[in-house]
C-alpha atoms as a PDB file:
ATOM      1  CA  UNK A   1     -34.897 -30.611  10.649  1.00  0.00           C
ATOM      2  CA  UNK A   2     -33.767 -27.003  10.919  1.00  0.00           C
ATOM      3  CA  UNK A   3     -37.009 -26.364  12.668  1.00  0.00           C
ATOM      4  CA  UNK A   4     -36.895 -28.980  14.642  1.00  0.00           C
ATOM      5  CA  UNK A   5     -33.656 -27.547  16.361  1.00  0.00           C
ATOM      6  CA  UNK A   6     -34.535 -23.942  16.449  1.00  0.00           C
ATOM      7  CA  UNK A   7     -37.274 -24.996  18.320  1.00  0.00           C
ATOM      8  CA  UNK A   8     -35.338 -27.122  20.446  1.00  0.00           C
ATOM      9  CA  UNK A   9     -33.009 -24.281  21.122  1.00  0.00           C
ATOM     10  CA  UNK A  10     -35.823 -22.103  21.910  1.00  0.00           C
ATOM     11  CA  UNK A  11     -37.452 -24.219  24.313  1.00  0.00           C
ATOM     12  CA  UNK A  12     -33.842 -24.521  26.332  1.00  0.00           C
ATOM     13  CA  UNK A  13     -33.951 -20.785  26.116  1.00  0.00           C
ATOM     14  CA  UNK A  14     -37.343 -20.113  27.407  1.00  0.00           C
ATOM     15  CA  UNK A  15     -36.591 -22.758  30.242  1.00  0.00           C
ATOM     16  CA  UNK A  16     -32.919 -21.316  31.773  1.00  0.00           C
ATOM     17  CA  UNK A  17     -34.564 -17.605  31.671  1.00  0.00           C
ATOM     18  CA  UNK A  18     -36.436 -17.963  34.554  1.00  0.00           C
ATOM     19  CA  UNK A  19     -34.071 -20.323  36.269  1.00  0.00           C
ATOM     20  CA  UNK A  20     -31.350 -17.878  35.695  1.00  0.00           C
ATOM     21  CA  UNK A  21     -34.119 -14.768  37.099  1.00  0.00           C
ATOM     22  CA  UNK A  22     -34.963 -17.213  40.497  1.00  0.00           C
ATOM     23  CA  UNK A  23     -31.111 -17.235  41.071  1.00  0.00           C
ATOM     24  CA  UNK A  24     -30.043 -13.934  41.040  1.00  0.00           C
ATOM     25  CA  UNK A  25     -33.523 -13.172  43.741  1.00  0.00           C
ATOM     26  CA  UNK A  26     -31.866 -16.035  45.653  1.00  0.00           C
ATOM     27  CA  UNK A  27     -29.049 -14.384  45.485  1.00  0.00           C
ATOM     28  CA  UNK A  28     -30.385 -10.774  46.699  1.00  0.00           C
ATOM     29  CA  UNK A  29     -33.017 -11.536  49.088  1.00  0.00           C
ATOM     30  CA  UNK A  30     -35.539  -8.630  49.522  1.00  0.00           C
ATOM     31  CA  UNK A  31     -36.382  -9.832  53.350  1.00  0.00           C
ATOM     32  CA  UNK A  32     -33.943 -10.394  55.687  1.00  0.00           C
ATOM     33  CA  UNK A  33     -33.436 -10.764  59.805  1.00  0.00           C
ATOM     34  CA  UNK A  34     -32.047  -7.874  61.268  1.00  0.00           C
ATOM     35  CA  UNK A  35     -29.373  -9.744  63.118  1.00  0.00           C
ATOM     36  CA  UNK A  36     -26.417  -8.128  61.959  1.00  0.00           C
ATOM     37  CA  UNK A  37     -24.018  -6.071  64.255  1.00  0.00           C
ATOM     38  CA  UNK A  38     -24.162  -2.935  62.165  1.00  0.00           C
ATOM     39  CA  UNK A  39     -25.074  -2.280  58.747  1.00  0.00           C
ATOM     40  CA  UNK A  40     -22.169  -1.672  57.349  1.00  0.00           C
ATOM     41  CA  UNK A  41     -22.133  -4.816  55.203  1.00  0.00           C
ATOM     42  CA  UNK A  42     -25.116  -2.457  52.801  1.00  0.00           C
ATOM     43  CA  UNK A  43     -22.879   0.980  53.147  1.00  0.00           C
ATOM     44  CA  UNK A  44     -22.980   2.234  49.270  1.00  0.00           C
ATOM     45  CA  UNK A  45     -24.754  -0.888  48.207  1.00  0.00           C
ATOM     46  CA  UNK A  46     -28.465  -1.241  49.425  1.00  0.00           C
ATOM     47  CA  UNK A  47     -30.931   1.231  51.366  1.00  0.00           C
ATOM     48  CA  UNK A  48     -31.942  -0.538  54.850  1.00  0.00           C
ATOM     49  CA  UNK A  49     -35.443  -0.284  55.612  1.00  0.00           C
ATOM     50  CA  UNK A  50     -35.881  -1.455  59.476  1.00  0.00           C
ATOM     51  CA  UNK A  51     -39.081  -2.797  60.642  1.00  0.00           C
ATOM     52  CA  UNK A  52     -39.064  -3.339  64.327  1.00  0.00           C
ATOM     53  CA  UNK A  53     -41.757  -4.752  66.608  1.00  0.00           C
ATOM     54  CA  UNK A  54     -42.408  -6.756  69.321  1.00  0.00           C
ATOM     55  CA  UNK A  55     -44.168  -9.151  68.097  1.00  0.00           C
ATOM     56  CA  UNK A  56     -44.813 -10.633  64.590  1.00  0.00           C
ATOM     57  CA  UNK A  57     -48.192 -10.649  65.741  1.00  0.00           C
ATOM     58  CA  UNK A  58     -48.528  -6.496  65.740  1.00  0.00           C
ATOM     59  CA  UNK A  59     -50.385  -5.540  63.540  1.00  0.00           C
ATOM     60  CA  UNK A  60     -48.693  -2.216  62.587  1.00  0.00           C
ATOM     61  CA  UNK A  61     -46.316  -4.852  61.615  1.00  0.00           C
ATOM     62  CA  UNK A  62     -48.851  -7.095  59.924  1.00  0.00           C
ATOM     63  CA  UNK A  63     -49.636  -4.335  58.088  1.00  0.00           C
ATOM     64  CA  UNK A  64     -45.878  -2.974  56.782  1.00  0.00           C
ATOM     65  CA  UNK A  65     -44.864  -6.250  55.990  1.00  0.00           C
ATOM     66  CA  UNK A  66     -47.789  -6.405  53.712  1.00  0.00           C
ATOM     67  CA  UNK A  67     -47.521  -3.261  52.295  1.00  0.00           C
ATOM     68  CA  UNK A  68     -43.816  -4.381  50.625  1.00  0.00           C
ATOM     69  CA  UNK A  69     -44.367  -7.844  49.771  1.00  0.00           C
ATOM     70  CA  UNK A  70     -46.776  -6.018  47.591  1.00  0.00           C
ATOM     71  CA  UNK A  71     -44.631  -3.680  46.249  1.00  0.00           C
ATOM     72  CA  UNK A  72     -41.461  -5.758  45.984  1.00  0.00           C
ATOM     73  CA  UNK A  73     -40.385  -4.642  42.567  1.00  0.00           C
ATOM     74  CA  UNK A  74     -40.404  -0.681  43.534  1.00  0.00           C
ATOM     75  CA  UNK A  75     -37.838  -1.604  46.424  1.00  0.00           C
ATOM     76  CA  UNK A  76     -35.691  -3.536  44.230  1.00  0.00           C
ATOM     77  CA  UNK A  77     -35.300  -0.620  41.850  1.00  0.00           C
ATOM     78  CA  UNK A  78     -34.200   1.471  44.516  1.00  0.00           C
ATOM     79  CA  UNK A  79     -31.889  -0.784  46.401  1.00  0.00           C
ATOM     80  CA  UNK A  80     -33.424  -1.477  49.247  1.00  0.00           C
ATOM     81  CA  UNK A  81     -33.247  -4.752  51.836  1.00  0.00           C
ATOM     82  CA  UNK A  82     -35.850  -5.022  54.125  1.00  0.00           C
ATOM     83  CA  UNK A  83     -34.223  -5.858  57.701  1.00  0.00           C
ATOM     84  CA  UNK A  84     -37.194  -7.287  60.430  1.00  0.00           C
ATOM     85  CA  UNK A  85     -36.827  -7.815  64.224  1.00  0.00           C
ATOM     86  CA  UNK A  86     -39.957  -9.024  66.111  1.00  0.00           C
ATOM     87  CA  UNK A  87     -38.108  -9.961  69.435  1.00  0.00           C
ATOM     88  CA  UNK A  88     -36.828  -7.570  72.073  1.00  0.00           C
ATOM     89  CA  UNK A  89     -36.155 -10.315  74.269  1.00  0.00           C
ATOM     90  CA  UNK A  90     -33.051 -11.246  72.009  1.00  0.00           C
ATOM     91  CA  UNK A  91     -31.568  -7.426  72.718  1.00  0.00           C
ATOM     92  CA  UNK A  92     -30.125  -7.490  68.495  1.00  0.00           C
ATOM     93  CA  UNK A  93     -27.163  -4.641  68.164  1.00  0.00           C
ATOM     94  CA  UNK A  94     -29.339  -2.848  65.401  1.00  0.00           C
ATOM     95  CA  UNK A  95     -32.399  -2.714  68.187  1.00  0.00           C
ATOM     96  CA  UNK A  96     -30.509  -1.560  70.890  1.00  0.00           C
ATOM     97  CA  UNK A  97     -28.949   1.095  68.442  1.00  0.00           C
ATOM     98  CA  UNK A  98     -32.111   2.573  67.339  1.00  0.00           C
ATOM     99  CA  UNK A  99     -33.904   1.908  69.954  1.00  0.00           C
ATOM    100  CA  UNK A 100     -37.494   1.087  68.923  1.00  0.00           C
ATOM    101  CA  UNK A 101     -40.346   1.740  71.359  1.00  0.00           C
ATOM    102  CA  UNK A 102     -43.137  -0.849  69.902  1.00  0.00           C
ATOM    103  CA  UNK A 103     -43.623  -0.551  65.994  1.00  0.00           C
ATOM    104  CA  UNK A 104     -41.226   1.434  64.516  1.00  0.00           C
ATOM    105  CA  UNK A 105     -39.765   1.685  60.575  1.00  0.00           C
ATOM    106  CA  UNK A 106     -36.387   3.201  59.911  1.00  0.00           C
ATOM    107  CA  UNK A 107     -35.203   4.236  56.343  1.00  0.00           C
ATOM    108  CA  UNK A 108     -31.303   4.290  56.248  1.00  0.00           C
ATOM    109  CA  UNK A 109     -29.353   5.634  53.079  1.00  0.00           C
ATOM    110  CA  UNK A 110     -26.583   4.273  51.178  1.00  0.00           C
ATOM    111  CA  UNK A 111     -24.159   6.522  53.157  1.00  0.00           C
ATOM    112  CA  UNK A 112     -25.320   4.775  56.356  1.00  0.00           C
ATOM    113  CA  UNK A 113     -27.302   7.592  57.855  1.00  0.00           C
ATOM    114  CA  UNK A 114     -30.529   7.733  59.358  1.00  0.00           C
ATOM    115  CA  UNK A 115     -33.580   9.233  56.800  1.00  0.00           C
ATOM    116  CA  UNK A 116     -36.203   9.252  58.395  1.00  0.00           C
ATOM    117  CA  UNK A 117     -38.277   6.943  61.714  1.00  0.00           C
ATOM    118  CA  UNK A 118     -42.024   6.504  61.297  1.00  0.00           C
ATOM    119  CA  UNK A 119     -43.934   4.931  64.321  1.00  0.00           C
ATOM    120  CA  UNK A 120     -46.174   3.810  62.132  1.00  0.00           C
ATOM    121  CA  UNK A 121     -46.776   1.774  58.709  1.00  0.00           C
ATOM    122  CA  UNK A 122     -45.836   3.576  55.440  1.00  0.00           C
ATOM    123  CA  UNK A 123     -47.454   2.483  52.393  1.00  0.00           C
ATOM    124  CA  UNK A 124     -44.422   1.975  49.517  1.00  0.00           C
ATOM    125  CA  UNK A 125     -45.280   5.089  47.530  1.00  0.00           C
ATOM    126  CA  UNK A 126     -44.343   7.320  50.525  1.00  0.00           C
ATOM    127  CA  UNK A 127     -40.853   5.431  51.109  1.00  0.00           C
ATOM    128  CA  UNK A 128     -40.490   5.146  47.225  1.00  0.00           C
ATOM    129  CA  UNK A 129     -40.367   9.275  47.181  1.00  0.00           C
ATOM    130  CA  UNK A 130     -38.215   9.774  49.957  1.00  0.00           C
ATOM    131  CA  UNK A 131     -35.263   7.425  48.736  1.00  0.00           C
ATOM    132  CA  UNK A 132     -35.971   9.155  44.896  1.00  0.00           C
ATOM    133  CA  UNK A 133     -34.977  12.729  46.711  1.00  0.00           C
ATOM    134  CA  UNK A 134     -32.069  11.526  48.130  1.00  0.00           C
ATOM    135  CA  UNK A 135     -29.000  13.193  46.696  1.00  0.00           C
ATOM    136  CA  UNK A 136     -27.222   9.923  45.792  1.00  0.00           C
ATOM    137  CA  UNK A 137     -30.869   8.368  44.584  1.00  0.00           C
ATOM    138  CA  UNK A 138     -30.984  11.698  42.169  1.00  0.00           C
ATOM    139  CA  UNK A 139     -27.624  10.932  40.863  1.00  0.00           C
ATOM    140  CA  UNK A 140     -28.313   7.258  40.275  1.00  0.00           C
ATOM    141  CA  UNK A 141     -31.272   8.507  38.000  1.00  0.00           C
ATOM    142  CA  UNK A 142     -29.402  11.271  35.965  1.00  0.00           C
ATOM    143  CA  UNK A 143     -26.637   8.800  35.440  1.00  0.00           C
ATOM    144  CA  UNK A 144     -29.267   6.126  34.102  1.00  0.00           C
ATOM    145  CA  UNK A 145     -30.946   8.324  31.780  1.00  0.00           C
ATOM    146  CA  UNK A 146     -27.508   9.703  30.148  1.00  0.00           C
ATOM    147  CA  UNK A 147     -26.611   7.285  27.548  1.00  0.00           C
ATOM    148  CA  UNK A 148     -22.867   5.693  27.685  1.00  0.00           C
ATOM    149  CA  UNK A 149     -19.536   7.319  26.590  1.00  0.00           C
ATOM    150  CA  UNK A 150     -17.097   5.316  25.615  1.00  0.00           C
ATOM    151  CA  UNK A 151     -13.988   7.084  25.388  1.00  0.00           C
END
């Protein structure tokens, strides 16, 4: 009988692991539209990456969009939301702030300031190292590798 209910325990605990994993990504998409006013909503939580285009159709965009569904796990470690816009037509805040011609990807910090602007696709690796020699990004690392002082 004692079996019987450890493995009934287990099983419940196998099964709400996942469930529990699926809600907290529901809860912090990776992907989002870029339809905000201004990005201060991420300021010293998240790291915007902007994707612009316009069309979802481009293929520079195509290609990005690939290139970090693949690598969604990377992001996530560092904080980052992806933020898309495939329609000038709709003239978006963000857009009209930064001002895209075509394709263009824009890495924001935590702080709210611009990184870097690529006219082209970059591959994950490449925006992986730039976010990991940020100042704050540097810090976030030292602090994780110290262990805990409870005073």
């Amino acid at each position: 009988m004692k079996r019987l209910i450890s493995l009934v325990f287990a099983g419940l605990l196998a099964t709400t692991a996942p469930a529990q994993e699926a809600g907290v990504l529901a809860d912090d998409p990776l992907f989002m539209a870029a339809d905000m006013d201004d990005l201060s909503q991420f300021q010293w939580k998240k790291r915007p990456v902007l994707v612009f285009a316009n069309s979802a159709n481009d293929p520079a965009y195509v290609e990005q969009m690939e290139y970090l569904q693949d690598r969604e796990e990377e992001l996530r470690l560092r904080d980052v939301v992806v933020l898309t816009d495939t329609d000038p037509a709709a003239r978006n805040p963000l857009r009209l702030k930064m001002r895209p011609r075509n394709f263009m990807l824009v890495l924001v910090d935590k702080e709210g300031g611009i990184e870097l602007r690529k006219p082209f696709p970059w591959d994950v690796r490449e925006i992986t190292r730039s976010i990991d020699k940020m100042p704050l990004r540097q810090r976030e690392i030292r602090e994780a590798k110290e262990p805990r002082v409870i005073r």
